[in-house]
C-alpha atoms as a PDB file:
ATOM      1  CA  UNK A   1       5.406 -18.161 -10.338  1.00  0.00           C
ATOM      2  CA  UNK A   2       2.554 -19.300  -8.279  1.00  0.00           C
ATOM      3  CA  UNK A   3       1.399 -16.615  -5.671  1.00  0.00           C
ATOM      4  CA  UNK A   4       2.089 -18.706  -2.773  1.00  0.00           C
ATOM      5  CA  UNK A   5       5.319 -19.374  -3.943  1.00  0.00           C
ATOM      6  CA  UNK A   6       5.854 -15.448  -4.591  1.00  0.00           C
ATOM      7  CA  UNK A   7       4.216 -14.726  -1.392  1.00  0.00           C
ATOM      8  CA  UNK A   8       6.649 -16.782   0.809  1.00  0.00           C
ATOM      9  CA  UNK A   9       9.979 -16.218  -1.554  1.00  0.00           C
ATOM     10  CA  UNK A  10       8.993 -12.008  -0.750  1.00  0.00           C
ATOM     11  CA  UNK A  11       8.703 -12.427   3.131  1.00  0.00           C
ATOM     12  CA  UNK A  12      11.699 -14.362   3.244  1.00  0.00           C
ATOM     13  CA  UNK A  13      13.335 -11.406   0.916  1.00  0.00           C
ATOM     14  CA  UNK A  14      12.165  -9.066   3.665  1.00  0.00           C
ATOM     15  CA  UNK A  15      12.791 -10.731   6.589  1.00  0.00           C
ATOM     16  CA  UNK A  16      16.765 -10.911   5.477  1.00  0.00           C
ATOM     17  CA  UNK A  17      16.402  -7.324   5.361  1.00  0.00           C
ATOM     18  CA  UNK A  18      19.106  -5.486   7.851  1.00  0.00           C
ATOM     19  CA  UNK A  19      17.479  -2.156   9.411  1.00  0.00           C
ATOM     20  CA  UNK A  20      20.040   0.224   7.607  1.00  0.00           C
ATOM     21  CA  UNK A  21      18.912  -1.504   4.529  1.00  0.00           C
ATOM     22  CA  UNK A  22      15.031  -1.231   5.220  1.00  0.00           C
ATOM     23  CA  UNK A  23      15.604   2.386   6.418  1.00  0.00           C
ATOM     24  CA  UNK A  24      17.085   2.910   2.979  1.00  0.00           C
ATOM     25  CA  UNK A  25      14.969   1.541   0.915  1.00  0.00           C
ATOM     26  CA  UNK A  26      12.305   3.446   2.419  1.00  0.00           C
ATOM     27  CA  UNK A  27      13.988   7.064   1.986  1.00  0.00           C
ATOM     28  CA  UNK A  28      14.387   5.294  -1.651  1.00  0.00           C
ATOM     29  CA  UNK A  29      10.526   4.647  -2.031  1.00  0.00           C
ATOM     30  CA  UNK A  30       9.784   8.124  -0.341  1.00  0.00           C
ATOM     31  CA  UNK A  31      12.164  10.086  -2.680  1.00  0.00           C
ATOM     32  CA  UNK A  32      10.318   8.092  -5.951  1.00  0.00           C
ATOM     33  CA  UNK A  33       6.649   9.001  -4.533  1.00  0.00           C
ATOM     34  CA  UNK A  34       7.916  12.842  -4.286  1.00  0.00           C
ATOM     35  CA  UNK A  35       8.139  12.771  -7.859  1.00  0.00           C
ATOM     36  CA  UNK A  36       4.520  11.856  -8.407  1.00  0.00           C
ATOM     37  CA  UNK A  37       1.933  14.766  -9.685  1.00  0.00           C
ATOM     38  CA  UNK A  38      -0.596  15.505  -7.115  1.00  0.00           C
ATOM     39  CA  UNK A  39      -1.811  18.449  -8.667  1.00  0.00           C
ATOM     40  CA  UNK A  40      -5.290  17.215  -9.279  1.00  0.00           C
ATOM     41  CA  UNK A  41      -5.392  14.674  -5.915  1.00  0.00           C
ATOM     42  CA  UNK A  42      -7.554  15.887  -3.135  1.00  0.00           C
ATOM     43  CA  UNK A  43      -7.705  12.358  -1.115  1.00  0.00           C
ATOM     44  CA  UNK A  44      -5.048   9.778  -0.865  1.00  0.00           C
ATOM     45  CA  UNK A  45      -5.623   6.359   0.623  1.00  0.00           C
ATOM     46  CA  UNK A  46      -2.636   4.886   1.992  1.00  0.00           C
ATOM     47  CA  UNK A  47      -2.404   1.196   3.758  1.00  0.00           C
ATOM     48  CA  UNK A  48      -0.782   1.574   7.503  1.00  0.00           C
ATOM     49  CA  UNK A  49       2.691  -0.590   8.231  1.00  0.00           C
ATOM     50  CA  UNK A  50       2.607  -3.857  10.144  1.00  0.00           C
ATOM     51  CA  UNK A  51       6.159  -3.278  11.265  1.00  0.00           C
ATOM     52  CA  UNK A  52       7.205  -6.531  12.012  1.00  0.00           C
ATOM     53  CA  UNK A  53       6.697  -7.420   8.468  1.00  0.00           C
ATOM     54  CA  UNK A  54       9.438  -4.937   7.636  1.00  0.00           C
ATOM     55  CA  UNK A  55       6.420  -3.556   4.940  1.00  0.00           C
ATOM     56  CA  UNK A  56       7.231  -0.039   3.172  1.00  0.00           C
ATOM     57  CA  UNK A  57       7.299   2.737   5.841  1.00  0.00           C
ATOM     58  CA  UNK A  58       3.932   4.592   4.686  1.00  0.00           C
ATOM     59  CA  UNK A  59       4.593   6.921   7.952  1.00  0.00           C
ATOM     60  CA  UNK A  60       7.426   8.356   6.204  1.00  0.00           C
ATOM     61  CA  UNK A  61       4.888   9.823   3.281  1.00  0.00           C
ATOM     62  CA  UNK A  62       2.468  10.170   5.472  1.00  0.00           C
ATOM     63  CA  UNK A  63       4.768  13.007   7.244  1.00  0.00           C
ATOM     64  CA  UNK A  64       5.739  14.385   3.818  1.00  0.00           C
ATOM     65  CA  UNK A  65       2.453  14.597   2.385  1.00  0.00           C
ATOM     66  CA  UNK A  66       1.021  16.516   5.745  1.00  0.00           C
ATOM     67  CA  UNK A  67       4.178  18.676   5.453  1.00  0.00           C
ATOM     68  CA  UNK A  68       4.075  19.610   1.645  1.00  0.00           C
ATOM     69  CA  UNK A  69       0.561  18.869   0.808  1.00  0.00           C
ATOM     70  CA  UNK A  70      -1.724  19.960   3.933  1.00  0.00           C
ATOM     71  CA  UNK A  71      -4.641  20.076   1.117  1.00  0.00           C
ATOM     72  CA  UNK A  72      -4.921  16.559   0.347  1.00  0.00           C
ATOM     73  CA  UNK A  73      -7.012  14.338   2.599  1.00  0.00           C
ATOM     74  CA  UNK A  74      -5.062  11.473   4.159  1.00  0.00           C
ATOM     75  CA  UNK A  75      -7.686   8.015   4.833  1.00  0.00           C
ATOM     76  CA  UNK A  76      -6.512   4.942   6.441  1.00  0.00           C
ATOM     77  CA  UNK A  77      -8.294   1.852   6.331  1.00  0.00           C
ATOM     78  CA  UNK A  78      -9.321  -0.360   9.611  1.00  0.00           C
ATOM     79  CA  UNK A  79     -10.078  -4.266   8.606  1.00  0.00           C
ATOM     80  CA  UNK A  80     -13.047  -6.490   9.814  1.00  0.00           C
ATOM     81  CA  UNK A  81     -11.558  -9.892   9.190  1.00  0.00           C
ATOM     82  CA  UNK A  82     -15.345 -11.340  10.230  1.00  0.00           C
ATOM     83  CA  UNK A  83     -16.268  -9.662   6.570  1.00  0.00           C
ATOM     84  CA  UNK A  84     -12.824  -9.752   5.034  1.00  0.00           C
ATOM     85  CA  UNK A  85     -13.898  -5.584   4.426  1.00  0.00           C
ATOM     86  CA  UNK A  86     -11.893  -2.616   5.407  1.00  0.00           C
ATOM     87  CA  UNK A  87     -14.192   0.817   6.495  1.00  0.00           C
ATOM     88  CA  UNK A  88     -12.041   3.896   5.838  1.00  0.00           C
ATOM     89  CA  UNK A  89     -10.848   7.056   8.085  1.00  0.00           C
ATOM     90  CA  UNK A  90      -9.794  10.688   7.522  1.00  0.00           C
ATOM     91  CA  UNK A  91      -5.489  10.138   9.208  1.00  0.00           C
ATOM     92  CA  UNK A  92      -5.315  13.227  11.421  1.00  0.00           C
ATOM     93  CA  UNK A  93      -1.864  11.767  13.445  1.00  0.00           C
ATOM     94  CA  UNK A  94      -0.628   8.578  15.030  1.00  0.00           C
ATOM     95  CA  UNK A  95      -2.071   9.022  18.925  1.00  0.00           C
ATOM     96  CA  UNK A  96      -5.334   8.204  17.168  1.00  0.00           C
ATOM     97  CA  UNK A  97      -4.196   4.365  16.340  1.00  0.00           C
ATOM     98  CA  UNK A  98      -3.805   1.227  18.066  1.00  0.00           C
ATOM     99  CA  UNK A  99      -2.330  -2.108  16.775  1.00  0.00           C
ATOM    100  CA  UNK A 100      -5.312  -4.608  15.958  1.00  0.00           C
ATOM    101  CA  UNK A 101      -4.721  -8.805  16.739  1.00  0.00           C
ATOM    102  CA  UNK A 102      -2.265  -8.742  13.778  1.00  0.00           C
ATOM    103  CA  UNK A 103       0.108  -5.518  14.697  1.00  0.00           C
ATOM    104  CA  UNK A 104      -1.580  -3.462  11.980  1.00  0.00           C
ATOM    105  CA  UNK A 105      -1.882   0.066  13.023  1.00  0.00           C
ATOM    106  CA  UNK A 106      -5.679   1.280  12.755  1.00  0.00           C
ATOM    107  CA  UNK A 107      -7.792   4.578  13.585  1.00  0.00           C
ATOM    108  CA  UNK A 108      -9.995   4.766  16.778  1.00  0.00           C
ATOM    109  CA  UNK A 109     -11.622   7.976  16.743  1.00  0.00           C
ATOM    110  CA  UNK A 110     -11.171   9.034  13.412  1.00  0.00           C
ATOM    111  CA  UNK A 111     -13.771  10.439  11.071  1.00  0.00           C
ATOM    112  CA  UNK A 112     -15.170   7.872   8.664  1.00  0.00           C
ATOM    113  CA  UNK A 113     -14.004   8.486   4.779  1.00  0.00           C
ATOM    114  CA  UNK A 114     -17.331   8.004   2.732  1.00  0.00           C
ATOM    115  CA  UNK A 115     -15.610   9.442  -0.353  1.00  0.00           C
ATOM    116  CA  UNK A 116     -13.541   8.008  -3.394  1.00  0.00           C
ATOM    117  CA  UNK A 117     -10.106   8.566  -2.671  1.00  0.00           C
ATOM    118  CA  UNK A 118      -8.621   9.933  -6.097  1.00  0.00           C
ATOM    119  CA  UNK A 119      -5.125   7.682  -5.268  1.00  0.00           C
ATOM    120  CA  UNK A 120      -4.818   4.228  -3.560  1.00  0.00           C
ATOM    121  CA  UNK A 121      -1.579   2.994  -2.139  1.00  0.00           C
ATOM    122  CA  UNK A 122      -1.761  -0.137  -2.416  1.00  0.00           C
ATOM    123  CA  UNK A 123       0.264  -2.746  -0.329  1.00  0.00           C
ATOM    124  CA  UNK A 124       1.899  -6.236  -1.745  1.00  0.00           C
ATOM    125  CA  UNK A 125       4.392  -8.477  -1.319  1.00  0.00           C
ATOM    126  CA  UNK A 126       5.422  -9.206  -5.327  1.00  0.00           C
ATOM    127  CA  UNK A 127       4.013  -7.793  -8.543  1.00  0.00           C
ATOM    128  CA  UNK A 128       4.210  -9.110 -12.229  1.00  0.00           C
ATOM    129  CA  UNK A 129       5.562  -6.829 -15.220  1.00  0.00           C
ATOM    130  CA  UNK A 130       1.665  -6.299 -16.212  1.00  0.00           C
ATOM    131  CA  UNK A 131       0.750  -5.387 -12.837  1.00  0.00           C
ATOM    132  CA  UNK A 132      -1.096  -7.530 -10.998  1.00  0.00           C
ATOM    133  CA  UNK A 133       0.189  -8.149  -7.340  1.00  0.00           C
ATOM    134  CA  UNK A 134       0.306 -10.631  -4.376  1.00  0.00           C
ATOM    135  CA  UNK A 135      -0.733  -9.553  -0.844  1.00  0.00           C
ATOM    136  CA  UNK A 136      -1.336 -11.292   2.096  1.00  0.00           C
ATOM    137  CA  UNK A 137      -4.196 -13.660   0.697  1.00  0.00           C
ATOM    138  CA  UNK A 138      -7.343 -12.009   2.071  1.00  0.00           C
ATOM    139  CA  UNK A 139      -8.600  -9.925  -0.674  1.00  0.00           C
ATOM    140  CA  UNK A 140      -9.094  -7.235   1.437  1.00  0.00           C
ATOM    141  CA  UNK A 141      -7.597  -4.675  -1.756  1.00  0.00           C
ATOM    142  CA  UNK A 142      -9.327  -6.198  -4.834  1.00  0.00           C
ATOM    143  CA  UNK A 143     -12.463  -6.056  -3.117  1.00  0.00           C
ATOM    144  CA  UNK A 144     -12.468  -2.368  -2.124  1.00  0.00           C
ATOM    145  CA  UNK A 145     -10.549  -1.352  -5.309  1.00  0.00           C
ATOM    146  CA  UNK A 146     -13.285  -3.705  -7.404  1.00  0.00           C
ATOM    147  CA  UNK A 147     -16.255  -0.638  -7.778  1.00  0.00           C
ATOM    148  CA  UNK A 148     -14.209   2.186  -7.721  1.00  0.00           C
ATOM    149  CA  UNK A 149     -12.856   4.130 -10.265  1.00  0.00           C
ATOM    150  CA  UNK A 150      -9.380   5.208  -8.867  1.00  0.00           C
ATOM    151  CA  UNK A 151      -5.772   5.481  -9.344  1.00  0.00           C
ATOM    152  CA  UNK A 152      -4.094   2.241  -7.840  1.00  0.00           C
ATOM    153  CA  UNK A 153      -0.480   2.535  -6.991  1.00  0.00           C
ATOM    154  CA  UNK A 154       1.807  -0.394  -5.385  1.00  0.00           C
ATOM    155  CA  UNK A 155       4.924  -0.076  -3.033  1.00  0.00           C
ATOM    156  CA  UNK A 156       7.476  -2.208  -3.566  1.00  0.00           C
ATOM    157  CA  UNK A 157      11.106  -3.007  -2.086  1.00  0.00           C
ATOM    158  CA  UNK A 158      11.925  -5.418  -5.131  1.00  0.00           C
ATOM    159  CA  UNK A 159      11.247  -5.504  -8.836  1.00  0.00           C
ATOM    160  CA  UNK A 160       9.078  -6.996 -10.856  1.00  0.00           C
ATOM    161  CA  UNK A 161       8.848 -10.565 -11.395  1.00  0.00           C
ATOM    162  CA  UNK A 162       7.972 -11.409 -14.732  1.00  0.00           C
ATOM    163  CA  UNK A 163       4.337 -13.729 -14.404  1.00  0.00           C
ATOM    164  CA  UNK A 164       2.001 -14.402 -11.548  1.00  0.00           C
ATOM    165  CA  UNK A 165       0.402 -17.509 -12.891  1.00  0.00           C
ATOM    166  CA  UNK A 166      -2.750 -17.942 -10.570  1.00  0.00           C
ATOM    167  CA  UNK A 167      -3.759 -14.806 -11.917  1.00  0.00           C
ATOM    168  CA  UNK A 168      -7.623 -14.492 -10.447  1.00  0.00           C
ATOM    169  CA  UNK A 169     -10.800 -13.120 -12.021  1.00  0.00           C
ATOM    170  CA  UNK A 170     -11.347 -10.901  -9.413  1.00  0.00           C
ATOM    171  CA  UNK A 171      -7.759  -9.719  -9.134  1.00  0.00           C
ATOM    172  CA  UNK A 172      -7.353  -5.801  -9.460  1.00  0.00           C
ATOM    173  CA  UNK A 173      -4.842  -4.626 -11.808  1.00  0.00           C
ATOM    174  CA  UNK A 174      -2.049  -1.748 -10.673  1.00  0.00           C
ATOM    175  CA  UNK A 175      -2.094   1.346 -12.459  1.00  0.00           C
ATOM    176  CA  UNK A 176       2.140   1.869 -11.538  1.00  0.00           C
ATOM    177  CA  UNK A 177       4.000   0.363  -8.915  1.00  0.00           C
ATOM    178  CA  UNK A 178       6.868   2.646  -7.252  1.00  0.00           C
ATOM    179  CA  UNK A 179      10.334   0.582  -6.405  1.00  0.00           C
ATOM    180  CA  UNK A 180      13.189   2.597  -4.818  1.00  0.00           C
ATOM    181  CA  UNK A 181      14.657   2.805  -8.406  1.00  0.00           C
ATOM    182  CA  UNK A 182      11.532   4.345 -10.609  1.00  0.00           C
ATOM    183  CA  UNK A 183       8.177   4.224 -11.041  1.00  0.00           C
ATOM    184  CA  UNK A 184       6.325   1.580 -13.511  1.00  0.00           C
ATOM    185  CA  UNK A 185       3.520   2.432 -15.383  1.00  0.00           C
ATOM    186  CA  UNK A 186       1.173  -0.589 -16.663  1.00  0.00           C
ATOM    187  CA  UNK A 187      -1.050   2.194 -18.414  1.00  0.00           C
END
């Protein structure tokens, strides 16, 4: 399928989504990223929800990860759509952000991230069976993820679907992609 086509068919999956459904689907997603080794990960980057989107509930690892793995080094990204770039920011808890013109959550007086973050989560609304993905259009993701030599992981509500046609040049490839029934690995 063509990416816009993907793009609208996967909001229109979402939107149909009930909250008791969402809300398990995220303890599903959250319960699959548990089971990921962190043992060598010292910095995770991790997109932020737009909520009205009904995208995965990164909050809910978020907690877990402050909880269970105090060590690693939370960042959150803030986007200048001027540049189509995103700067990055240490998380230290949610009083710190405010909703920017398009309800995504972003840091105000966090510390800026100058590091390589050893994991990316990485948001979409589809992926293909080799592990490329669709977002939102702006290439915000490819282009940080395009120098950097870092583990890229998805989160997704549905599976795979089996081609993204429009494939780009300048698309960045998934490493694994978690769905609330496994983890893929493209590796």
């Amino acid at each position: 399928m063509l990416k816009p086509d993907l793009r609208k068919q996967a909001l229109a999956k979402r939107s149909a989504l009930t909250a008791q459904e969402l809300a398990m689907l995220n303890e599903s997603l959250l319960k699959q990223f548990k089971t990921l080794d962190l043992s060598n990960i010292k910095s995770i980057h991790i997109f932020l929800p737009i909520v009205h989107q009904k995208e995965p509930d990164t909050f809910l690892i978020i907690d877990w990860l402050q909880e269970n793995h105090p060590g690693i080094e939370i960042v959150v990204p803030k986007a200048d759509f001027g540049s189509s770039l995103m700067s990055h920011y240490s998380f230290k808890d949610k009083q710190d952000l405010v909703n920017n013109h398009y309800h995504i959550p972003e840091p105000q007086k966090a510390k800026p991230f100058t590091g390589i973050p050893d994991l990316v989560i990485v948001p979409l609304l589809a992926f293909d069976v080799k592990g490329f993905r669709v977002g939102y259009g702006k290439g915000f993701y490819d282009r940080f993820l395009e120098n950097i030599n870092t583990q890229k992981i998805g989160l997704s509500f549905f599976d795979a679907t089996p081609e993204i046609i429009d494939v780009h040049l300048n698309d960045i490839r998934l490493d694994k992609c978690i769905t609330p029934t496994g983890i893929i690995d493209f590796g």
